[in-house]
Structures are given as C-alpha cells and as structure tokens.
Protein backbone atom coordinates (compact mmCIF):
# COMPACT_ATOMS: atom_id res chain seq x y z
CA UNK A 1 -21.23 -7.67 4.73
CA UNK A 2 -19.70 -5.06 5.70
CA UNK A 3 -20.01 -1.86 3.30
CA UNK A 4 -17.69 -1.51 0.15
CA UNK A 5 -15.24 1.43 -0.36
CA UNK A 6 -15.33 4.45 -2.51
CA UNK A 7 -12.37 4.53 -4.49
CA UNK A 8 -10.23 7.57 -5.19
CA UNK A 9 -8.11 7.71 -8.72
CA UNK A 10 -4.31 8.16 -7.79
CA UNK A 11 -1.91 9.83 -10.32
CA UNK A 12 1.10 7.44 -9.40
CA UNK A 13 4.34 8.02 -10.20
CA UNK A 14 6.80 5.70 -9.43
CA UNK A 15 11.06 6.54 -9.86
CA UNK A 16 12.48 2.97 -10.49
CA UNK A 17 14.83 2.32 -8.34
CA UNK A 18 15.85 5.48 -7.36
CA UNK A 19 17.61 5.87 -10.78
CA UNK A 20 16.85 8.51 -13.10
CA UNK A 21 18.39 7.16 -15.80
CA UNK A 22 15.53 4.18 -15.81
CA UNK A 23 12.73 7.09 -16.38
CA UNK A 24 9.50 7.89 -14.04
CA UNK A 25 6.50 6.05 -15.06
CA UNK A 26 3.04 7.01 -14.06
CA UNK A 27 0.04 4.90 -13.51
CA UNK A 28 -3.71 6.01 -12.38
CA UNK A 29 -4.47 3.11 -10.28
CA UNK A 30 -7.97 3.18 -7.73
CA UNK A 31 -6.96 3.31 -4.38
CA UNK A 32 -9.31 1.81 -2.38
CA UNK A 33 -8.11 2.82 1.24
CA UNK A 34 -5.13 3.19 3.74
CA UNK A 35 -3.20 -0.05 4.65
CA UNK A 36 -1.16 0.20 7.87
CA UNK A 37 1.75 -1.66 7.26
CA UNK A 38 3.95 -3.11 10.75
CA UNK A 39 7.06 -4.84 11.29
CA UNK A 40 8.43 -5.75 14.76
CA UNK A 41 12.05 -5.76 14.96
CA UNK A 42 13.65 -8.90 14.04
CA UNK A 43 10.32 -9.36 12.13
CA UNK A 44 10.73 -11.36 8.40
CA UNK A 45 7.97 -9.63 6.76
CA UNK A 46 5.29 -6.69 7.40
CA UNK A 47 1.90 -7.38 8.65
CA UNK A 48 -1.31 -5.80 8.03
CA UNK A 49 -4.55 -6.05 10.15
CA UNK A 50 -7.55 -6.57 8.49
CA UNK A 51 -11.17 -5.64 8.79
CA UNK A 52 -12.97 -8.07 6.65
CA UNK A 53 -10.68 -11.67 5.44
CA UNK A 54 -12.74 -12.52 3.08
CA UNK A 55 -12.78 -8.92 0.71
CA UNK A 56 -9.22 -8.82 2.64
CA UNK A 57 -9.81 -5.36 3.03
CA UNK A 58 -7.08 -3.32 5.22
CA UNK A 59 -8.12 -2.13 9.07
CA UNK A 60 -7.86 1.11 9.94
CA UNK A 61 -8.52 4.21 12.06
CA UNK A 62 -10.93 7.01 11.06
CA UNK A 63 -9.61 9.85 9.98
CA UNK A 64 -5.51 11.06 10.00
CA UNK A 65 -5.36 11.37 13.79
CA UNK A 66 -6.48 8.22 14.12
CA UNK A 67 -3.87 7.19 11.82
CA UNK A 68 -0.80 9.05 13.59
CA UNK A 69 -1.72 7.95 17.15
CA UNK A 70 -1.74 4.73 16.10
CA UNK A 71 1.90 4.77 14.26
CA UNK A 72 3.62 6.81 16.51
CA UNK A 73 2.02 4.27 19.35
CA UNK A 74 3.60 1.27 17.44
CA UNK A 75 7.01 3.18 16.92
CA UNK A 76 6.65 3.64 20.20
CA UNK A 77 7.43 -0.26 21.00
CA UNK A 78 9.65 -0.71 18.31
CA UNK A 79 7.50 -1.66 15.47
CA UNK A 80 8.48 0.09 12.19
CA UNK A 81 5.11 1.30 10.34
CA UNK A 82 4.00 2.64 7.00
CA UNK A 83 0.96 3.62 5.28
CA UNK A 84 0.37 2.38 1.93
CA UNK A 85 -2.36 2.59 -0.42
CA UNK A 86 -4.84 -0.69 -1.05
CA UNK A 87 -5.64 -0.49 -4.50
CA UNK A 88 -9.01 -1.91 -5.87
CA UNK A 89 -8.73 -6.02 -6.84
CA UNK A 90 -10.87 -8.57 -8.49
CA UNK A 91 -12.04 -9.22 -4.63
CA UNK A 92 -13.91 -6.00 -4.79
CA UNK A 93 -16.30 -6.85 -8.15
CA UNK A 94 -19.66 -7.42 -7.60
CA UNK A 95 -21.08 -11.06 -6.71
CA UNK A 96 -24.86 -12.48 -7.60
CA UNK A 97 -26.15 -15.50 -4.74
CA UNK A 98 -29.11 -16.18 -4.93
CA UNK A 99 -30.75 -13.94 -7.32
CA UNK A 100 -29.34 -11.03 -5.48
CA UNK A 101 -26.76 -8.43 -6.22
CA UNK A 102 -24.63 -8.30 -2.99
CA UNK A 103 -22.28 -4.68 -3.53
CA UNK A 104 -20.59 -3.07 -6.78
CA UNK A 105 -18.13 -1.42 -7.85
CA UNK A 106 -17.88 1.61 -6.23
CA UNK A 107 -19.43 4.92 -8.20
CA UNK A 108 -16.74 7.14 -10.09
CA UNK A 109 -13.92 8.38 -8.33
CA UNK A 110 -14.84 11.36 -5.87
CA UNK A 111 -11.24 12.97 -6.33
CA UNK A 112 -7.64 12.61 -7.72
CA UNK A 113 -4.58 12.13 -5.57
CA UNK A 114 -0.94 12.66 -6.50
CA UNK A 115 1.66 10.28 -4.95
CA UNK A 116 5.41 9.09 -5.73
CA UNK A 117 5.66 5.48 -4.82
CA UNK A 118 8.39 3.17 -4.98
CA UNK A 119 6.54 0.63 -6.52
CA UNK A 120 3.81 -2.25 -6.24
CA UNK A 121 3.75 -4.55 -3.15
CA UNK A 122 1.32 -7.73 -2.39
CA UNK A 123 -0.34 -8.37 0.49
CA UNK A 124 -1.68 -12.02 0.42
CA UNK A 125 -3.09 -14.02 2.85
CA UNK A 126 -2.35 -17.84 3.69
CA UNK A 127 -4.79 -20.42 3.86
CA UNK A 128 -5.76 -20.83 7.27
CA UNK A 129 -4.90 -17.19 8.16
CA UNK A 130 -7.09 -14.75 9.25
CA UNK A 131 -7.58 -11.37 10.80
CA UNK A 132 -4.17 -10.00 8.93
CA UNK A 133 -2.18 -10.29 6.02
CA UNK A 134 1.22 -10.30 5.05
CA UNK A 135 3.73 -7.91 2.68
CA UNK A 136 7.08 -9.35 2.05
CA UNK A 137 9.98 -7.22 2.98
CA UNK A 138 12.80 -5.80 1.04
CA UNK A 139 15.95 -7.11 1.49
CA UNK A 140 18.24 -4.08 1.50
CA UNK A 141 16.02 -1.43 3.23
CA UNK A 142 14.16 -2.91 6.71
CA UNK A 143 12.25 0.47 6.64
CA UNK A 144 10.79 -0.40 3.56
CA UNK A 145 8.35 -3.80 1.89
CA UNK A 146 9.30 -5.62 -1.24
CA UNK A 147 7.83 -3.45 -4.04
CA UNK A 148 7.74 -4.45 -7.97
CA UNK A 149 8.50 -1.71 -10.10
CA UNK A 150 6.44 -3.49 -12.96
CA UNK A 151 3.05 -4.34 -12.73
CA UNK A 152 3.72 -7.46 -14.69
CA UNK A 153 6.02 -8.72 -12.36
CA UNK A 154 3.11 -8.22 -9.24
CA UNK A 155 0.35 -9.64 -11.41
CA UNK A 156 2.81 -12.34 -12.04
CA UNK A 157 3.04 -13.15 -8.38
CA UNK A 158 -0.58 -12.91 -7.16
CA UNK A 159 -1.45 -15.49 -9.99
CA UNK A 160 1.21 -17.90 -8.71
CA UNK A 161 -0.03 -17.44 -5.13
CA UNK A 162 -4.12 -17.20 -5.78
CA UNK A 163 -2.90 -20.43 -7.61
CA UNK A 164 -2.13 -22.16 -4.20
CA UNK A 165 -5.02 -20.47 -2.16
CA UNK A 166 -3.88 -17.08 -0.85
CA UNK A 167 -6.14 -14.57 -1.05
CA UNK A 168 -4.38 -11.29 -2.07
CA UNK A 169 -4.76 -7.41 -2.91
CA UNK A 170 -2.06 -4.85 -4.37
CA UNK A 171 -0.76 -2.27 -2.85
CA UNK A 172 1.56 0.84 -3.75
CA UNK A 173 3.92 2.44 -1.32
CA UNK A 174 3.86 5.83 -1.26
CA UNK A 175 6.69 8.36 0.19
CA UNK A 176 6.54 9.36 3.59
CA UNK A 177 7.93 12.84 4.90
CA UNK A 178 10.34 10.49 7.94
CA UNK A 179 12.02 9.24 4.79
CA UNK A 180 13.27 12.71 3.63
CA UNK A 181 16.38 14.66 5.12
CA UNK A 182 18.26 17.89 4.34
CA UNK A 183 21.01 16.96 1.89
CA UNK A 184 24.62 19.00 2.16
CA UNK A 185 22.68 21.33 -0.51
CA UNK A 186 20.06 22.01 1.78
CA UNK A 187 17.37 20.59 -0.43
CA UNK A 188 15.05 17.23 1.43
CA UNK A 189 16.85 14.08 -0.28
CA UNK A 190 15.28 10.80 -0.27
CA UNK A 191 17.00 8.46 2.47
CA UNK A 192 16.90 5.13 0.62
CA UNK A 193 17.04 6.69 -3.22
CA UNK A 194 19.81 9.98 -2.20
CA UNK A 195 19.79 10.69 -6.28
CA UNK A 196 16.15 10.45 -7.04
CA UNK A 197 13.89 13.17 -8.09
CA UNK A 198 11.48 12.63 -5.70
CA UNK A 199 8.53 15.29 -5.48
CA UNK A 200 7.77 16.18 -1.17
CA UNK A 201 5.32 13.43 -0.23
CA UNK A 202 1.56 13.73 -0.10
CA UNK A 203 -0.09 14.50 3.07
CA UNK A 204 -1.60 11.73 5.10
CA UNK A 205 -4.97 12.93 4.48
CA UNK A 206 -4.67 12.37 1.03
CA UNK A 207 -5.20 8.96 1.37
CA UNK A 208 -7.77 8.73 4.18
C-alpha cells in the first residue's frame, strides 16, 4: 500500500463567480496533494493520472521543478494543464482487515496555505477505469474545469456518482499566475473573472 499523505490545512477563499456582489467565502479544507490536471485540444473533459486507483490518489512529480517541466512539456504539445489541490476524502480514513490497522489519518496539519480558488471540482473515476481520472470541464472557459461554488452542490454530485460505482475525490482550483494580465490600470486582472478581487496567486510550492 503505498504510503498515505500528510495533509496541509488551506485557508480557501473562493470569489463566486467572479462577482463581488455574491461575497467571498472562505473554507479551511485539508489538501492532501497536487493534482495535475490535462486537457488535449478538442478534449471533452480534463484528465488526471493517478498513482494509486484504489485511494485514487493524484500522480505527480517531486518537488516544483518537477511540476513545471512537466506542464510546460504538455503545453508544449498542446495540452492545456493546471494544478489543483486534492483535498482529503472518505477514501483516505483508516481501514481494519484482518485484525490489522492498515494507515490513518494523517497527523495534524504541518502548515497553513492561503489560496483563491474558483471553486470545488470532482474528479471521479468510472468503473472499469484505471490509472487516471476524470474532471468535467466548464463550458464557457476551456482553460478552466467545472467547479461548484457550493460544497453542497459537489457533495451532491459525488453521492449520485459513488451511487453508480465511481470512485471519486474533491478537488479545489486554485489561481494560477498565466491567468493574470495587466489591466488598462496597470494593476494584474483576472482573465476569466476581469472584475474580481482576486488576491496574486500562491506560489507553486505552496502546494507541493
């Protein structure tokens, strides 16, 4: 088995929308590791590679420059990419076989991370699938996955799908410094949300 991650506590805060009139929420979810998201062009939905199906735990590179080689590589050939944040699940609570205590929960939270996300996203996993997972995509933005801006409305959908078989983890999508530009003011504005009062996004290392 392989071993179980040490989450991190994440001070979340998530602008709705882009609109400020719908108020910034903030959440302190347990991020459990970096999920690299991909999407070929002409792709329906995101993928993500996994390292173990059954925990459906997220693959990865060690450390950041692991990380960046391997997005600017798939950018490279056309595949859009994003790192989100695999948050801790019911697939990562202890289990008993046999007598035997196989893994726990992981010990408190070595540090704190501050991220703005645009919201909650699902990865879930068919039945029959394995070795990666899938993240619906949004349909107005092709740079960005189908994100819930309620909890609710994500715990809604992994009961419906656990219902049928899928396996499946949340996720939260955080900022990313490509999706910022100077605006006519000279201050960074958020390409998808122009209005938003987005705070400069976290550093990659943050999450790793």
């Amino acid at each position: 088995m392989p071993p179980r991650p040490m989450f991190t506590t994440a001070l979340a805060r998530l602008v709705p929308g882009g609109s400020a009139a719908a108020g910034v929420r903030c959440y302190r979810p347990l991020v459990a590791g970096p999920a690299i998201l991909r999407r070929p062009r002409g792709a329906a939905a995101w993928t993500v590679d996994l390292a173990c199906d059954r925990l459906l735990r997220p693959c990865a590179p060690s450390g950041v420059e692991g990380v960046v080689r391997l997005v600017r590589s798939l950018a490279a050939r056309g595949v859009a990419c994003r790192v989100g944040a695999a948050l801790a699940g019911p697939l990562d609570a202890p289990v008993t076989v046999g007598g035997t205590r196989l893994g726990r929960m992981a010990e408190p939270p070595r540090r704190r991370i501050r991220l703005d996300i645009y919201g909650w996203a699902l990865m879930y996993q068919p039945p029959g699938m394995r070795g990666r997972a899938v993240v619906d995509a949004d349909d107005r933005f092709a740079d960005l996955p189908a994100v819930f801006e309620l909890p609710l409305e994500l715990l809604d959908r992994a009961e419906f799908l656990e219902a049928r078989g899928f396996r499946t983890r949340p996720l939260v999508i955080p900022t990313a410094a490509d999706d910022f530009a100077d605006g006519i003011d000279g201050r960074p504005r958020n390409r998808f949300f122009p209005d938003a009062d987005f705070r400069p996004p976290a550093d990659l290392d943050r999450l790793l």
